[in-house]
PDB file of N, CA and C in Angstrom:
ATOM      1  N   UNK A   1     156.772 137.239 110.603  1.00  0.00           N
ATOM      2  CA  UNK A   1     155.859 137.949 109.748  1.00  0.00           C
ATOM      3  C   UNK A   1     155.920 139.426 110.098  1.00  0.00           C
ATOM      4  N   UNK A   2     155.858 140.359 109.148  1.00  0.00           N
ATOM      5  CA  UNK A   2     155.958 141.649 109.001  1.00  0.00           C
ATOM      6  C   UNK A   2     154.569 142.295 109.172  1.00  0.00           C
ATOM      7  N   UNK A   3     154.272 142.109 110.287  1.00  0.00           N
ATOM      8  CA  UNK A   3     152.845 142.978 110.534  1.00  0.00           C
ATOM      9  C   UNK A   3     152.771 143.354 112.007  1.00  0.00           C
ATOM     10  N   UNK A   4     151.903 144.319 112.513  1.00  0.00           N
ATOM     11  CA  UNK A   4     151.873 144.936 113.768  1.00  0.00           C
ATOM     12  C   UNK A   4     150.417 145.220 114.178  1.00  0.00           C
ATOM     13  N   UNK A   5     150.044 145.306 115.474  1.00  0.00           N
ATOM     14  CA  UNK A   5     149.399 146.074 115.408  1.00  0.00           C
ATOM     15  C   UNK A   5     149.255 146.985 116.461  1.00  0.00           C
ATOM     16  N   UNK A   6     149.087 148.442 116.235  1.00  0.00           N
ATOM     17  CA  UNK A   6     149.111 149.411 117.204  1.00  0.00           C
ATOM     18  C   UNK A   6     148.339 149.657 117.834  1.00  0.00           C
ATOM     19  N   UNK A   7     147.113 149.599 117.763  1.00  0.00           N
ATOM     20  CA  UNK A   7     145.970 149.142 118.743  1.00  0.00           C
ATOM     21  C   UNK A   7     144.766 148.367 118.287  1.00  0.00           C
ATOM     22  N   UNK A   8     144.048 147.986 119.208  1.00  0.00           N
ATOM     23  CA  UNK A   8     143.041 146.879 118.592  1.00  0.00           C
ATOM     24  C   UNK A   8     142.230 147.628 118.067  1.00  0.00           C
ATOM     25  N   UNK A   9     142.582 148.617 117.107  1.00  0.00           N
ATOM     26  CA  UNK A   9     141.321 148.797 115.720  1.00  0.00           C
ATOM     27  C   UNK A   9     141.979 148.780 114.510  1.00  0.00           C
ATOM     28  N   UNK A  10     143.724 148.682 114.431  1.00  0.00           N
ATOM     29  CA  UNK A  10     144.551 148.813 113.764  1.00  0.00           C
ATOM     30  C   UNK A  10     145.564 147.927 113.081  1.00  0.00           C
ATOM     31  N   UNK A  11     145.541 147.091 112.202  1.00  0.00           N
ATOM     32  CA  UNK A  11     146.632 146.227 111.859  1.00  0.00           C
ATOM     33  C   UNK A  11     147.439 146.908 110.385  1.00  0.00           C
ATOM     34  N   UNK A  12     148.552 146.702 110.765  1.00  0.00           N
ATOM     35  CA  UNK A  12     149.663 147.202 109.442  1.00  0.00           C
ATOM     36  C   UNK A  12     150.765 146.000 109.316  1.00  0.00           C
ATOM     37  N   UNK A  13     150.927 146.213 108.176  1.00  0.00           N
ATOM     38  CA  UNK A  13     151.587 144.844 107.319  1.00  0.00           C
ATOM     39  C   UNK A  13     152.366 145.480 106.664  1.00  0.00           C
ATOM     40  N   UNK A  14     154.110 145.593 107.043  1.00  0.00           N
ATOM     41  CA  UNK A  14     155.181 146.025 106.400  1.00  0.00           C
ATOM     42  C   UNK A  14     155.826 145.174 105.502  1.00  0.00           C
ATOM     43  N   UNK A  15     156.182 146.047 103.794  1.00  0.00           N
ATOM     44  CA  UNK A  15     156.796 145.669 103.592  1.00  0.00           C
ATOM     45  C   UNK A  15     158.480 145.196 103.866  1.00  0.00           C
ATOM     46  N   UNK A  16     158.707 143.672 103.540  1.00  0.00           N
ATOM     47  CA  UNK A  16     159.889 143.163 104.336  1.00  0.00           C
ATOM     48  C   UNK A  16     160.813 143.912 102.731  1.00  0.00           C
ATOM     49  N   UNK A  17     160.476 144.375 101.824  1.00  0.00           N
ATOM     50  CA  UNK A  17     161.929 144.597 100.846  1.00  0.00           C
ATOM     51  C   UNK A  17     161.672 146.323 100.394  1.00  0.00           C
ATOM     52  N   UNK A  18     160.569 147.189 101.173  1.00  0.00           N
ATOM     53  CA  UNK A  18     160.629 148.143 101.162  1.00  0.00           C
ATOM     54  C   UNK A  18     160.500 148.973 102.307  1.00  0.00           C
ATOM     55  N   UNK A  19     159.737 150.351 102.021  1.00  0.00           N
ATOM     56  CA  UNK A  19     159.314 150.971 103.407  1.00  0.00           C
ATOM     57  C   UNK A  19     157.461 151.086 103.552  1.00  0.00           C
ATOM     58  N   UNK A  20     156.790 150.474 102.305  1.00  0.00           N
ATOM     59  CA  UNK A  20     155.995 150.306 102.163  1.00  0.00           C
ATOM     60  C   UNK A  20     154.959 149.869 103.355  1.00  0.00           C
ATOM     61  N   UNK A  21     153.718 150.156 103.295  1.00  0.00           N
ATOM     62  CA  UNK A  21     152.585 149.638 104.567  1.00  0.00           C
ATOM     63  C   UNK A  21     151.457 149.443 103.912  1.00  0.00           C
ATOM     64  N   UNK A  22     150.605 148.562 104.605  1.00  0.00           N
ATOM     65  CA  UNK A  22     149.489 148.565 104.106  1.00  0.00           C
ATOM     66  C   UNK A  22     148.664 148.150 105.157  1.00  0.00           C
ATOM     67  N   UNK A  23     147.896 149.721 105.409  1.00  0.00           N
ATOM     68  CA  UNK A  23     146.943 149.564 106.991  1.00  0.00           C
ATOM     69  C   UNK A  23     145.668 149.224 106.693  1.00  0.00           C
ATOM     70  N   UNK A  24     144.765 148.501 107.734  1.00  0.00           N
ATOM     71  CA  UNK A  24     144.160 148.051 108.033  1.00  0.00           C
ATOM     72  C   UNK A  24     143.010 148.709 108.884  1.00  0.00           C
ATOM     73  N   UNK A  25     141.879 148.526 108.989  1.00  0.00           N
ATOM     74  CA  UNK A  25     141.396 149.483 110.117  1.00  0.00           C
ATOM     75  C   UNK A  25     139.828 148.564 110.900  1.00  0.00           C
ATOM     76  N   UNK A  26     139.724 148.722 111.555  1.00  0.00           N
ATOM     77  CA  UNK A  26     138.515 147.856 112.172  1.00  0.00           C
ATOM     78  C   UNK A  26     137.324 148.376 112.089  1.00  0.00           C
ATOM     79  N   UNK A  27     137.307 149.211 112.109  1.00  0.00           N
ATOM     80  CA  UNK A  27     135.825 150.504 111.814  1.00  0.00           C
ATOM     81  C   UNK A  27     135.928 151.007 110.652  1.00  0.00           C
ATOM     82  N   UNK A  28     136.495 150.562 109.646  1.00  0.00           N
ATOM     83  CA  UNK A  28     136.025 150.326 108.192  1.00  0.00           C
ATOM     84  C   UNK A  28     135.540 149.036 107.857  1.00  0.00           C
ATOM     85  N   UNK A  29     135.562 148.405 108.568  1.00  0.00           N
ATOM     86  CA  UNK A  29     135.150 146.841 108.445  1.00  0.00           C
ATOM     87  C   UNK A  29     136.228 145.445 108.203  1.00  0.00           C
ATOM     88  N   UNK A  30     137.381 145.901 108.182  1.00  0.00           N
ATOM     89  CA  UNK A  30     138.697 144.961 107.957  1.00  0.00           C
ATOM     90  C   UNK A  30     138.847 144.067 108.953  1.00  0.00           C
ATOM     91  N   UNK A  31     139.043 142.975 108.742  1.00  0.00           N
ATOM     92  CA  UNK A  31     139.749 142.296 109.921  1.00  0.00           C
ATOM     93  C   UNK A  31     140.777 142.390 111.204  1.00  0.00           C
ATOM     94  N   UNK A  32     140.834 143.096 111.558  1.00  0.00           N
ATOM     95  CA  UNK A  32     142.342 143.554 112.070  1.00  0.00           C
ATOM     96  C   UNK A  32     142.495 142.101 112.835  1.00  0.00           C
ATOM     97  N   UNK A  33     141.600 141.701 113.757  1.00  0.00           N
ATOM     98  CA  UNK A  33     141.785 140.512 114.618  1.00  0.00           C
ATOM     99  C   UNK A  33     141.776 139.400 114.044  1.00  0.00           C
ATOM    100  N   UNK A  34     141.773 139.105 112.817  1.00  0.00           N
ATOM    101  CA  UNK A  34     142.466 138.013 111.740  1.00  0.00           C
ATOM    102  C   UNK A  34     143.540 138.544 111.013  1.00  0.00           C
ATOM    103  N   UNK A  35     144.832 138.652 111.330  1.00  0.00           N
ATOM    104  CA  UNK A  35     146.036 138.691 110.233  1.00  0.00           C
ATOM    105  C   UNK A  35     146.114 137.704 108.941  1.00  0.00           C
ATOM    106  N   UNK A  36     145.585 136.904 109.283  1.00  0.00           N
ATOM    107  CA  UNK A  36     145.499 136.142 108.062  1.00  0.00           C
ATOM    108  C   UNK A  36     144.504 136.530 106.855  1.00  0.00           C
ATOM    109  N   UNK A  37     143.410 136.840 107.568  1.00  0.00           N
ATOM    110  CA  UNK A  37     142.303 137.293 106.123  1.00  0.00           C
ATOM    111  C   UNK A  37     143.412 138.810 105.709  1.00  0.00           C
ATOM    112  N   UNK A  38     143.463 139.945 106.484  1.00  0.00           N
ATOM    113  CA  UNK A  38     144.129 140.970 106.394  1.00  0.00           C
ATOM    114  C   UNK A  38     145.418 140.761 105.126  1.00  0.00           C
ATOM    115  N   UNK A  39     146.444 140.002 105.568  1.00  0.00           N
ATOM    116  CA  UNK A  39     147.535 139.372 104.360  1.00  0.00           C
ATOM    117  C   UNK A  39     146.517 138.869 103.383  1.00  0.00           C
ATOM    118  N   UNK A  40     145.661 138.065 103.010  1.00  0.00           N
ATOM    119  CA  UNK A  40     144.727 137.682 101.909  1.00  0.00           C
ATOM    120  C   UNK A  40     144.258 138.902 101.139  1.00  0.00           C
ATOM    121  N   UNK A  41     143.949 139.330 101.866  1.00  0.00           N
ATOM    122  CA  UNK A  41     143.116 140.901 101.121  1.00  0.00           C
ATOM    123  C   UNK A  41     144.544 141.618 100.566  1.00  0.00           C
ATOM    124  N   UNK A  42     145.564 141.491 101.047  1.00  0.00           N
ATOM    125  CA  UNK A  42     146.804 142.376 100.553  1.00  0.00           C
ATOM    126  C   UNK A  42     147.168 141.695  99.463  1.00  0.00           C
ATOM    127  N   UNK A  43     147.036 140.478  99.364  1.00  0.00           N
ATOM    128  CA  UNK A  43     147.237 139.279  98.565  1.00  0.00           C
ATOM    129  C   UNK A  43     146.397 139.446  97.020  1.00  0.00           C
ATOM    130  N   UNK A  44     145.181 140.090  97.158  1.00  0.00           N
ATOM    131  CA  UNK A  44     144.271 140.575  96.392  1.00  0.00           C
ATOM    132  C   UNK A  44     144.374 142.046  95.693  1.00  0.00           C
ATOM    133  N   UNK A  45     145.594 142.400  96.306  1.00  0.00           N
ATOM    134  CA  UNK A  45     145.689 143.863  95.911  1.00  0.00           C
ATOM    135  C   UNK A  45     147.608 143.996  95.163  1.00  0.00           C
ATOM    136  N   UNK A  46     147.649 142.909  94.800  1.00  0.00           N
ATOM    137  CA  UNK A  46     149.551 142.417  94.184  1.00  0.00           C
ATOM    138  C   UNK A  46     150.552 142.528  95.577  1.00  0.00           C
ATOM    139  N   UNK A  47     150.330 141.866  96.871  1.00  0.00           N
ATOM    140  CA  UNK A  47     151.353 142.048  97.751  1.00  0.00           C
ATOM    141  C   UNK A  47     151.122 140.125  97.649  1.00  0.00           C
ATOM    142  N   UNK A  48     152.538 139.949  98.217  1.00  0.00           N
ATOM    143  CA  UNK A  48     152.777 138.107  98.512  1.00  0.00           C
ATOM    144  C   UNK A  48     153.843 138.399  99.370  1.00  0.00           C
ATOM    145  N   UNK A  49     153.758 137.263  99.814  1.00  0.00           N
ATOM    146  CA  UNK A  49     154.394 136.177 100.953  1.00  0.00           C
ATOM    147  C   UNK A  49     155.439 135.085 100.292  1.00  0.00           C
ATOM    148  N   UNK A  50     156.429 135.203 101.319  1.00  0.00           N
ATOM    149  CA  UNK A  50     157.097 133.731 101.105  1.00  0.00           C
ATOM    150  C   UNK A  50     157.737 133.114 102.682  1.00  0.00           C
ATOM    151  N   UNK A  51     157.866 132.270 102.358  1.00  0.00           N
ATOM    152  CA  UNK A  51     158.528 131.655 103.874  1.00  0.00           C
ATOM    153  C   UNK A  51     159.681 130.762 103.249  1.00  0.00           C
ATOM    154  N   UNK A  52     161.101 131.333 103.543  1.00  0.00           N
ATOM    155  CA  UNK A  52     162.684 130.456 103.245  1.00  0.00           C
ATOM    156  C   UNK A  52     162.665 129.647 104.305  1.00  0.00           C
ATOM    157  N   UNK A  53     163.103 128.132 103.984  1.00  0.00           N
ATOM    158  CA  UNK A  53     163.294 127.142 104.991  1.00  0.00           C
ATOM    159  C   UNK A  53     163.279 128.070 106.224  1.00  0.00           C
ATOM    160  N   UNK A  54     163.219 128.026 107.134  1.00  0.00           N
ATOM    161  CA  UNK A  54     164.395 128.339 108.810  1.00  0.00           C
ATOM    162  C   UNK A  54     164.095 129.342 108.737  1.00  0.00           C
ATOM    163  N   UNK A  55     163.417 130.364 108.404  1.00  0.00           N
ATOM    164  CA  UNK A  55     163.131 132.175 108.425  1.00  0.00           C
ATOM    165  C   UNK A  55     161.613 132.202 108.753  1.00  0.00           C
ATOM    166  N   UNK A  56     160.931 133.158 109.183  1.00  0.00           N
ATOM    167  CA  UNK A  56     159.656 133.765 109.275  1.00  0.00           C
ATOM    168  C   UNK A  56     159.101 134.031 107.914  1.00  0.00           C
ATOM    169  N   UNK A  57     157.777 134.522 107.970  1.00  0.00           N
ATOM    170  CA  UNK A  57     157.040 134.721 106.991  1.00  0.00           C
ATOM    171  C   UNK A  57     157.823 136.425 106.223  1.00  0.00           C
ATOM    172  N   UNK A  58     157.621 135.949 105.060  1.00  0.00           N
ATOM    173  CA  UNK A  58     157.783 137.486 104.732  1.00  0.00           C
ATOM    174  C   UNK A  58     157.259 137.988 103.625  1.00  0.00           C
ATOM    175  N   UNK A  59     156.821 139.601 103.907  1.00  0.00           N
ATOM    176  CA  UNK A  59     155.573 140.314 103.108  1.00  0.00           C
ATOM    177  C   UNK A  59     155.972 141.002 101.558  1.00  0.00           C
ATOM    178  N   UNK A  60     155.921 141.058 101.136  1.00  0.00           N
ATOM    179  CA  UNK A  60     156.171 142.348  99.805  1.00  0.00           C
ATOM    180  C   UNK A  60     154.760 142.833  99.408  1.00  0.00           C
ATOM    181  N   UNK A  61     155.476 144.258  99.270  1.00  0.00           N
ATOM    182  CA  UNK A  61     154.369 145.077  98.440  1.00  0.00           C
ATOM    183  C   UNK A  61     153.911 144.604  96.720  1.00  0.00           C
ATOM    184  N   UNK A  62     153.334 145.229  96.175  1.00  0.00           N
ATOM    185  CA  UNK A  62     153.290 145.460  94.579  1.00  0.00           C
ATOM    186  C   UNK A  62     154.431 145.184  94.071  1.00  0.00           C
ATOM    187  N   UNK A  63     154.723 146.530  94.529  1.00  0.00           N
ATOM    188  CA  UNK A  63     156.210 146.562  93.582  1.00  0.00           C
ATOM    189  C   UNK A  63     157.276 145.312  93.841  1.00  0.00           C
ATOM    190  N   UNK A  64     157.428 145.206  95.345  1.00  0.00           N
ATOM    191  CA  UNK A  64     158.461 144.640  95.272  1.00  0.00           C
ATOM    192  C   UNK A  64     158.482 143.141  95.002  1.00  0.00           C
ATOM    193  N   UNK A  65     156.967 142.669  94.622  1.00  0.00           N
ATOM    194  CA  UNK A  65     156.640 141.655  94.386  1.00  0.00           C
ATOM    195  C   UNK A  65     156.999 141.333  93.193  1.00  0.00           C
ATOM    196  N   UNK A  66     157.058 142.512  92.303  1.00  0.00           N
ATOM    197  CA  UNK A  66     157.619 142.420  90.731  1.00  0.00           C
ATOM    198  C   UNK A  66     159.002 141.707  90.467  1.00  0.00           C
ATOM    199  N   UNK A  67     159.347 141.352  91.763  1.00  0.00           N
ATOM    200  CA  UNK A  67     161.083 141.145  91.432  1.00  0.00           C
ATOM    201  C   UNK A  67     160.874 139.666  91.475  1.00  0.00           C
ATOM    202  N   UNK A  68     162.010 139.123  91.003  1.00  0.00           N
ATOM    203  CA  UNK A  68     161.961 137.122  91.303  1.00  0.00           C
ATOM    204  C   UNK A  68     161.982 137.184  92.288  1.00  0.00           C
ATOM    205  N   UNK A  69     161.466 135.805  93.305  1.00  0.00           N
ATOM    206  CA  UNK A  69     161.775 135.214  94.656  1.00  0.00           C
ATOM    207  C   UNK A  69     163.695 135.674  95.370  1.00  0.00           C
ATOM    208  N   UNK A  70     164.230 135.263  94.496  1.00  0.00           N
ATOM    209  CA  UNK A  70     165.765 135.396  94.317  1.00  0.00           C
ATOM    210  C   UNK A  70     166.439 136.610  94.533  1.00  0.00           C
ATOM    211  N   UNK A  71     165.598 137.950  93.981  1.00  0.00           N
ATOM    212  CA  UNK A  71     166.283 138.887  94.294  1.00  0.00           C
ATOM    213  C   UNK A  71     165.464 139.938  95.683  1.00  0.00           C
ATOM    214  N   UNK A  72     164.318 139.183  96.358  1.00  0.00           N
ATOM    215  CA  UNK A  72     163.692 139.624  97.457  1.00  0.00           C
ATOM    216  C   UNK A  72     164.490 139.591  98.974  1.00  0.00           C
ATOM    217  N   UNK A  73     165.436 140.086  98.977  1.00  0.00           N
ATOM    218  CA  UNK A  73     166.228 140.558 100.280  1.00  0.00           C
ATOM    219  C   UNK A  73     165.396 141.702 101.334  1.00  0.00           C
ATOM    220  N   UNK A  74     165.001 140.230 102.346  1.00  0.00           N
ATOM    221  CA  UNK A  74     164.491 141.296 103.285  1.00  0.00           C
ATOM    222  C   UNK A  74     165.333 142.331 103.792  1.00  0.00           C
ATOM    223  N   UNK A  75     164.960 143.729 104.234  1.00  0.00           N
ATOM    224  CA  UNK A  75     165.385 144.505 105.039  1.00  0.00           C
ATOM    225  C   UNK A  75     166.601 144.673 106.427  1.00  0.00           C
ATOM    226  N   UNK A  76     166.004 143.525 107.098  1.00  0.00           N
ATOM    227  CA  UNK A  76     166.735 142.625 107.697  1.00  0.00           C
ATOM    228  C   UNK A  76     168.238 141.825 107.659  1.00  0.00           C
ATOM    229  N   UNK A  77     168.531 141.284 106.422  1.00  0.00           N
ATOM    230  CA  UNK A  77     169.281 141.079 106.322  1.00  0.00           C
ATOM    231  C   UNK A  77     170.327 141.679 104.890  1.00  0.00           C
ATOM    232  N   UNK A  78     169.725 142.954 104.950  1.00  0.00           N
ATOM    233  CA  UNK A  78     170.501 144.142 104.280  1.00  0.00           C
ATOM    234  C   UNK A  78     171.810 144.183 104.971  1.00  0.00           C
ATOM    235  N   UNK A  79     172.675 145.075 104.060  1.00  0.00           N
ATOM    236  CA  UNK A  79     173.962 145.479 104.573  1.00  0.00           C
ATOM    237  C   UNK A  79     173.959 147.159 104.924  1.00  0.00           C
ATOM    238  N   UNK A  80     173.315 147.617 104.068  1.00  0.00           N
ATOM    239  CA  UNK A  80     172.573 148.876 104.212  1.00  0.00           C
ATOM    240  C   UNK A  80     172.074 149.372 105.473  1.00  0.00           C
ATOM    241  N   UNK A  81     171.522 148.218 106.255  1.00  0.00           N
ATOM    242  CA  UNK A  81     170.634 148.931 107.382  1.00  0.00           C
ATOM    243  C   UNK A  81     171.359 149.036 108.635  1.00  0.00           C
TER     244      UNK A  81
END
């Protein structure tokens, strides 16, 4: 799964098919210490998830959510990078 967090008031959730983020903050009232509600709420705002057999979780933004399942090439296994 494509998320981090940089300190415990802070969680960020990268997009896996862009350069996209979507931070989180604890003293705005967000979850940071649940990643799961955190992805839900991103979930609520046009970002999704998928999990391929044998691979980790992986995030998309808005946009890159616009594309089919099919053409969502994580970052990762770019040729590009």
């Amino acid at each position: 799964m494509s998320h981090s967090q940089p300190d415990n008031n802070t969680l960020v959730i990268e997009c896996d098919g862009c350069e996209h983020k979507y931070t989180f903050y604890g003293d705005e009232g967000d979850p940071v210490r649940e990643p799961a509600k955190c992805i839900s709420r991103a979930h609520q705002v046009g970002w999704t998830s998928k999990k391929p057999v044998g691979y980790a979780w992986e995030n998309y933004c808005a946009e890159c959510s616009k594309l089919p399942f099919d053409m969502r090439v994580p970052k990762s296994m770019r040729d590009d990078l």
